[in-house]
Protein backbone atom coordinates (compact mmCIF):
# COMPACT_ATOMS: atom_id res chain seq x y z
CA UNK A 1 -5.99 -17.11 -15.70
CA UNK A 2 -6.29 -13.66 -17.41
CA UNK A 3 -5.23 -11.30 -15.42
CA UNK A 4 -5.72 -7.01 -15.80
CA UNK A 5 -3.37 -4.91 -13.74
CA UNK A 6 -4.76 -0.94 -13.41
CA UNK A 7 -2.52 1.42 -12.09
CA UNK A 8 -0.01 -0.54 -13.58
CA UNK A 9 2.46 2.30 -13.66
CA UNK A 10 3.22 2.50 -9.96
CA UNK A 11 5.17 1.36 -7.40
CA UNK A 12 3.15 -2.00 -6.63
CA UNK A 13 1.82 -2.07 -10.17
CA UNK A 14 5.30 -2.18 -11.54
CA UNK A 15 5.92 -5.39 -9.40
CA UNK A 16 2.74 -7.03 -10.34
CA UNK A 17 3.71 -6.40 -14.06
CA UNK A 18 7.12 -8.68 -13.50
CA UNK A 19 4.97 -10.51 -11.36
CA UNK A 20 2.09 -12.13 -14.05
CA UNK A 21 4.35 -11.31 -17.05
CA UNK A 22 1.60 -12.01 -19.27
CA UNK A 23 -1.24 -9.72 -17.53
CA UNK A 24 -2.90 -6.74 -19.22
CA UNK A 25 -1.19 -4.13 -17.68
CA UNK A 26 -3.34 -0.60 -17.77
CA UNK A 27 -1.98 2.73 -16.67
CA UNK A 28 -4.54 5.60 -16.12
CA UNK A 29 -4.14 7.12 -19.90
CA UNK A 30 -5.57 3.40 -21.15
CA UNK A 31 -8.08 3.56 -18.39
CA UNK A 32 -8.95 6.00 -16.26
CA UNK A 33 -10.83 3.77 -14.07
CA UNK A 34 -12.49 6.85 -11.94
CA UNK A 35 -14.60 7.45 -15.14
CA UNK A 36 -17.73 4.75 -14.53
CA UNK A 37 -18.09 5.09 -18.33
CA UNK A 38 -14.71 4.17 -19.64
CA UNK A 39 -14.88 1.25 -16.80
CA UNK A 40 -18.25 0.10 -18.70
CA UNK A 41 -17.24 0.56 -21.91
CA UNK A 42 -14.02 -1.55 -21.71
CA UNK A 43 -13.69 -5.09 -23.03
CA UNK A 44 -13.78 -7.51 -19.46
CA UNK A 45 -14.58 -10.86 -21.23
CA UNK A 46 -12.54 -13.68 -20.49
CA UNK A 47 -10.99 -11.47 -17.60
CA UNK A 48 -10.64 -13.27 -14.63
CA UNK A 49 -8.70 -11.47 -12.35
CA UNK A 50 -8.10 -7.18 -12.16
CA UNK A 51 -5.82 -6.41 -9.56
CA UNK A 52 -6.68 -2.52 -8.70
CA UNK A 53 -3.40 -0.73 -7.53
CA UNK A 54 -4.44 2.97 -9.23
CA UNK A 55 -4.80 5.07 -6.36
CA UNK A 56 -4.68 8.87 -4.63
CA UNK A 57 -1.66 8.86 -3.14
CA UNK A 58 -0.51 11.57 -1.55
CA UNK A 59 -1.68 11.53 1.65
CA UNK A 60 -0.86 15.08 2.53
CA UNK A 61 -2.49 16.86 -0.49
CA UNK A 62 -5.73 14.81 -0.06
CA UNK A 63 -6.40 17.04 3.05
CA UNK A 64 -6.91 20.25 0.84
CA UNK A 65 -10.43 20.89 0.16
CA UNK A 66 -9.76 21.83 -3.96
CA UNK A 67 -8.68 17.57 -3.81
CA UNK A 68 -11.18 16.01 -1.82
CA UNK A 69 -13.04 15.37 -5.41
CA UNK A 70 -10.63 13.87 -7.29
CA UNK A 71 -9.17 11.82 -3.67
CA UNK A 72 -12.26 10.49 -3.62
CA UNK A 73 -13.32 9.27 -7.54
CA UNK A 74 -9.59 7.74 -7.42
CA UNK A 75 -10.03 5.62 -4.02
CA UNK A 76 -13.53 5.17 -4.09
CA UNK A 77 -15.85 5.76 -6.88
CA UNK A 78 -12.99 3.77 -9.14
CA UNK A 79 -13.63 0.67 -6.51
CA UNK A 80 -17.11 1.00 -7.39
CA UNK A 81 -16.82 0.69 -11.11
CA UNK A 82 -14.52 -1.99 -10.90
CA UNK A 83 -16.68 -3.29 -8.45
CA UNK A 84 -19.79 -3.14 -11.34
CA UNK A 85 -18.18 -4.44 -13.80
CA UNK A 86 -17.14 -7.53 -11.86
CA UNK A 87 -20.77 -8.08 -11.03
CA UNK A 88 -21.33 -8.17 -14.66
CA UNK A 89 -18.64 -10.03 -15.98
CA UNK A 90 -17.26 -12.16 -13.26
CA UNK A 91 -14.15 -11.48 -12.74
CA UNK A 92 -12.52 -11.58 -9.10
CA UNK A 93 -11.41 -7.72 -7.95
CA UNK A 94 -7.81 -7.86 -5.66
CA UNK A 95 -7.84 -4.01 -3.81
CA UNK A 96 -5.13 -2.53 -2.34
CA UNK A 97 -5.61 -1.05 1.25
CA UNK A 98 -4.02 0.71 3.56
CA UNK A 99 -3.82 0.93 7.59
CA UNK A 100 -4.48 4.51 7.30
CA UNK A 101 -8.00 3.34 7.58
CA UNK A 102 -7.53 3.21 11.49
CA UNK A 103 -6.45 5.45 13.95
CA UNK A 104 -3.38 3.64 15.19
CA UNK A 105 -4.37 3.58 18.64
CA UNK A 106 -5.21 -0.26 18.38
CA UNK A 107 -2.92 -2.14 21.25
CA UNK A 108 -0.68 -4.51 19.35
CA UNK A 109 -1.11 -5.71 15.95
CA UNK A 110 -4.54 -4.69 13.99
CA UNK A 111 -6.88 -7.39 13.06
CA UNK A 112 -8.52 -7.54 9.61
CA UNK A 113 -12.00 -7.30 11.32
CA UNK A 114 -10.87 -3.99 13.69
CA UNK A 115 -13.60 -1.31 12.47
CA UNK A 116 -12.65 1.65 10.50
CA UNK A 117 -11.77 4.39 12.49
CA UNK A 118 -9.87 6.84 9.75
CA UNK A 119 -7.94 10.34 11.12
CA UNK A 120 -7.77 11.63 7.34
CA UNK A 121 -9.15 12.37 4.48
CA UNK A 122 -6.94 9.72 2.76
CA UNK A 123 -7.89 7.68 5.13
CA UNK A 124 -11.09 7.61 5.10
CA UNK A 125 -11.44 7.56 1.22
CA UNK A 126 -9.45 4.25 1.42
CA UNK A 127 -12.02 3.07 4.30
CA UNK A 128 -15.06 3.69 1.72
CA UNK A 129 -13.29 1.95 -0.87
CA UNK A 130 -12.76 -1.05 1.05
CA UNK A 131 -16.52 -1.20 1.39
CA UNK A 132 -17.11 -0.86 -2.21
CA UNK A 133 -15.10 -3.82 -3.08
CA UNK A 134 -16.61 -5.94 -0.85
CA UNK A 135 -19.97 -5.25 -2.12
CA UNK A 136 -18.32 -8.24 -4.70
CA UNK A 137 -18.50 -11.50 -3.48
CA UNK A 138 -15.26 -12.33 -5.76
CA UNK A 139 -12.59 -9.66 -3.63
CA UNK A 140 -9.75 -9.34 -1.72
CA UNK A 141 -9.22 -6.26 0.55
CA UNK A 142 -4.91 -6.36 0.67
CA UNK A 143 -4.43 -4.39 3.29
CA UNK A 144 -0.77 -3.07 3.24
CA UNK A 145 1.79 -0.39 4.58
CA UNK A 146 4.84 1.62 4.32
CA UNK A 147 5.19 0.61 0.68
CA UNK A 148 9.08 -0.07 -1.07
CA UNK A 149 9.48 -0.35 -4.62
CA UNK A 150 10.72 0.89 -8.35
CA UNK A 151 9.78 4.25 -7.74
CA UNK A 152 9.87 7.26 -5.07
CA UNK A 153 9.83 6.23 -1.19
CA UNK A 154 11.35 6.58 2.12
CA UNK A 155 13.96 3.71 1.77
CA UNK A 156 15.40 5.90 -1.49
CA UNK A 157 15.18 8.96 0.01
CA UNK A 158 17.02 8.00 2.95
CA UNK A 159 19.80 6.40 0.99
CA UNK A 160 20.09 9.21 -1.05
CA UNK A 161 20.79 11.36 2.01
CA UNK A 162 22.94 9.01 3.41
CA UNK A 163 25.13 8.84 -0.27
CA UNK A 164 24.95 12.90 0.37
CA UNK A 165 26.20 12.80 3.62
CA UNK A 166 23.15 14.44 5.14
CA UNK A 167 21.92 13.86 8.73
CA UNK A 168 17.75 14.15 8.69
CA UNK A 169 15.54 13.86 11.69
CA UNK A 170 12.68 11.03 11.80
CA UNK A 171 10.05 10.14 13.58
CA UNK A 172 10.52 7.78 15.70
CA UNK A 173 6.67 7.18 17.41
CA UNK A 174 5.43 5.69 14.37
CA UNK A 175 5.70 2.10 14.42
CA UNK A 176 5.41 -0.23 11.71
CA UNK A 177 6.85 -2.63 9.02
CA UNK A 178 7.79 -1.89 5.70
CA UNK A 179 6.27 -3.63 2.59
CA UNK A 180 8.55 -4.48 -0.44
CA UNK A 181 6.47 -4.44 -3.57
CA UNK A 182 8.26 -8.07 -4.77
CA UNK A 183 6.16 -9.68 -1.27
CA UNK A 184 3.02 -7.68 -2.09
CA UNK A 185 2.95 -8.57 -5.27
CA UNK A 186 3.68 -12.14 -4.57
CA UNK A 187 1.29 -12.79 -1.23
CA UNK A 188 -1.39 -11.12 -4.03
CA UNK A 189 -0.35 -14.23 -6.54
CA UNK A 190 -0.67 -16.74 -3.60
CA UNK A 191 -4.02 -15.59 -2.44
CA UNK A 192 -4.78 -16.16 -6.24
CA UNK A 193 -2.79 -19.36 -7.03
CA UNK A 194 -4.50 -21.22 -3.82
CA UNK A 195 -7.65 -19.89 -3.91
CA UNK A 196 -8.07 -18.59 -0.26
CA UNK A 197 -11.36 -17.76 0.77
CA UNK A 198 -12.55 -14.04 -0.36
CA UNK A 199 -12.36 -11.46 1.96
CA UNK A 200 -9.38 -8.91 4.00
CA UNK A 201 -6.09 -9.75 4.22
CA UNK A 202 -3.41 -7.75 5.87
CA UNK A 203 -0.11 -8.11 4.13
CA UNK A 204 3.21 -6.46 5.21
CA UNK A 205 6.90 -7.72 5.39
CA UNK A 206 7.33 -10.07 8.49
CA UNK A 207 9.89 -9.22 11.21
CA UNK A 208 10.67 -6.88 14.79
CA UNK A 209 7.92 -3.87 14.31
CA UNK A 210 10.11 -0.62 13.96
CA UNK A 211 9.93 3.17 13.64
CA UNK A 212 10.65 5.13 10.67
CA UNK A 213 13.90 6.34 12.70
CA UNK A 214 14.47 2.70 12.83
CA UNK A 215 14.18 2.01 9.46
CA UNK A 216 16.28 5.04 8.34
CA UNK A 217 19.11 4.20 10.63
CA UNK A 218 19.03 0.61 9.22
CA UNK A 219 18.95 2.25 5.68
CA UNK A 220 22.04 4.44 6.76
CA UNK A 221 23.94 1.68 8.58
CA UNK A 222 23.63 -0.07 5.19
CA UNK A 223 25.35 2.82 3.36
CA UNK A 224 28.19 2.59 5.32
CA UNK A 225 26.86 5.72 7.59
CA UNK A 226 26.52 5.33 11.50
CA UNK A 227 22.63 4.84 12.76
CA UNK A 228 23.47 7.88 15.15
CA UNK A 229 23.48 10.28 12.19
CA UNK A 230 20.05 9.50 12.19
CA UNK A 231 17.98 12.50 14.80
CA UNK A 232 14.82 11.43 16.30
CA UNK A 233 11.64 13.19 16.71
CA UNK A 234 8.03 12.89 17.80
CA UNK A 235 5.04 13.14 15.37
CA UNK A 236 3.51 15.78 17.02
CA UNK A 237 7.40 17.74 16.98
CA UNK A 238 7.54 16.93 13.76
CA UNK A 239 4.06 18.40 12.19
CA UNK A 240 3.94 21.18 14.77
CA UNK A 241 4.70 23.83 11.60
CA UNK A 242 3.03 21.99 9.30
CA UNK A 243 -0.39 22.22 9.91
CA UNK A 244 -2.13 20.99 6.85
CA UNK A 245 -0.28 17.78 6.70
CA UNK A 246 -2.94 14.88 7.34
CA UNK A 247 -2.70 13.31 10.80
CA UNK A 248 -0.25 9.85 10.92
CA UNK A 249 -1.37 6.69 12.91
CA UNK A 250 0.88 5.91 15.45
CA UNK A 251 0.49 1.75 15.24
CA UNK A 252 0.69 0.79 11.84
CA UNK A 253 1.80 -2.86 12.71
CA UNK A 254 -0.95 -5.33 11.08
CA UNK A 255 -1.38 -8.64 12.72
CA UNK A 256 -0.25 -11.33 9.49
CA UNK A 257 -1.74 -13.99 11.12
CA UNK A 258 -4.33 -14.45 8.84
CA UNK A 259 -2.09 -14.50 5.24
CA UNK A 260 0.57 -16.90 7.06
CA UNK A 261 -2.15 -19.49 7.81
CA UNK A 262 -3.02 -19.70 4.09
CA UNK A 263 0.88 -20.72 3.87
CA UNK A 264 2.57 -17.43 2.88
CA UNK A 265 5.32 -16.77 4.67
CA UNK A 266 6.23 -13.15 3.99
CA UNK A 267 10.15 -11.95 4.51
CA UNK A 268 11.65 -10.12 7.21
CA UNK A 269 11.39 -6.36 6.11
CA UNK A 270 15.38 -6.39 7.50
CA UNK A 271 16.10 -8.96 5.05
CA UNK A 272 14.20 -7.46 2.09
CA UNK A 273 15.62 -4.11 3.01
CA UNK A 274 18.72 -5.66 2.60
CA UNK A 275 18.48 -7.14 -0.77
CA UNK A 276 16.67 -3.94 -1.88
CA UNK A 277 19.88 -1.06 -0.88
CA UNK A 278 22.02 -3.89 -2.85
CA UNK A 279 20.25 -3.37 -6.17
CA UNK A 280 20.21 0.27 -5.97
CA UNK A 281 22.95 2.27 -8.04
């Protein structure tokens, strides 16, 4: 199976690299995959597989107007030309989602079939994008959150301000699990491997839903620190001076019924987390 990686540079692309060691890996410079052109103009034969992790990221910056362009050719019109070119060549397209497509007011853990119902402008770029991948009969829609890996995130930052001996302040209404890029990026290779049917799949860690408090003070407790040094917070407290931040669901937990019943058992985040602070320096 030849297999392209595009946004290969990244947290989750990174993983997927160590991952299918032998994949094409493609950071934006070798293809800027917003650019319909350059997607038509590259060389797909004998590609079976492109696994699309290039993405707008930053969730707060994709609220200004002067982004909403560029947010949008990077989580949308990109899934489109990918999208193309697998039309025309036949390769199968693996997206990365997010559960910023809903509004986290769903009561208990989200479906794969709950419809859209985005609070952003991130969000709802990454809703249209969805739908542009599954205009290919050959896709998965990986539906993921709270992303861990080689690379700037919350789990670092927090045990860098535990090593520092500083006390932040967290929300602790937002409830979720993390996702360690080593799971993502092997639920993506079993989806693959066993040829599960096409379609959404929500795929986190496994384990006890928790807040971001919760996962800081777990992060903290792990650097030798006590979990009360960890202050809590609401959402709204916490964005009440910061009004052009983009608004947060509240329920980010995504039901993983659906992945474990293909026979992947993801790990508990606690566990990963674990395994994760122990590598760090």
């Amino acid at each position: 199976m030849t297999t392209v990686v595009v946004g290969a540079n990244g947290q989750l692309g990174r993983a997927l690299q160590k991952r299918f060691p032998d994949a094409v890996a493609l950071d934006r410079a070798a293809l800027n995959v917003a650019d319909g052109e350059a997607v038509a103009r590259y060389d797909w034969s004998g590609v079976d597989v492109v696994v699309n992790a290039a993405a707008w990221t930053a969730v707060d910056a994709a609220e200004d107007p002067a982004n909403h362009a560029a947010v949008r050719a990077a989580n949308v019109d990109a899934v489109g030309h990918l999208a193309d070119a697998g039309e025309r060549h036949g390769f199968t397209l693996v997206h990365i989602s997010s559960e910023y497509v809903f509004d986290g007011r769903y009561d208990g853990p989200i479906p794969e079939d709950l419809p859209p119902s985005p609070l952003s402008v991130y969000g709802r770029s990454k809703a249209d994008g969805d739908r542009e991948a599954a205009r290919l009969e050959r896709h998965y829609v990986v539906r993921t959150t709270w992303v861990v890996g080689e690379g700037g995130n919350f789990v670092r930052t927090m045990a860098s301000l535990a090593d520092r001996g500083v006390s932040p302040t967290v929300v602790d209404d937002q409830v979720g699990r993390p996702t360690f890029t080593t799971d993502l990026a092997g639920g993506i290779a079993h989806l693959l491997d066993t040829g599960a049917a096409f379609g959404t799949y929500n795929l986190t860690n496994a384990g006890e839903p928790a807040s971001w408090a919760q996962v800081a003070a777990a992060v903290f407790e792990a650097r030798g620190r006590s979990a009360d040094d960890v202050g809590r917070t609401s959402t709204a407290e916490y964005f009440a001076d910061k009004p052009q931040a983009a608004v947060r669901p509240l329920n980010s937990v995504l039901d993983l019924s659906k992945i474990t019943a293909t026979g992947f058992a993801p790990r508990n985040w606690r566990t990963a987390l674990s395994e994760y602070l122990a590598a760090l320096p």
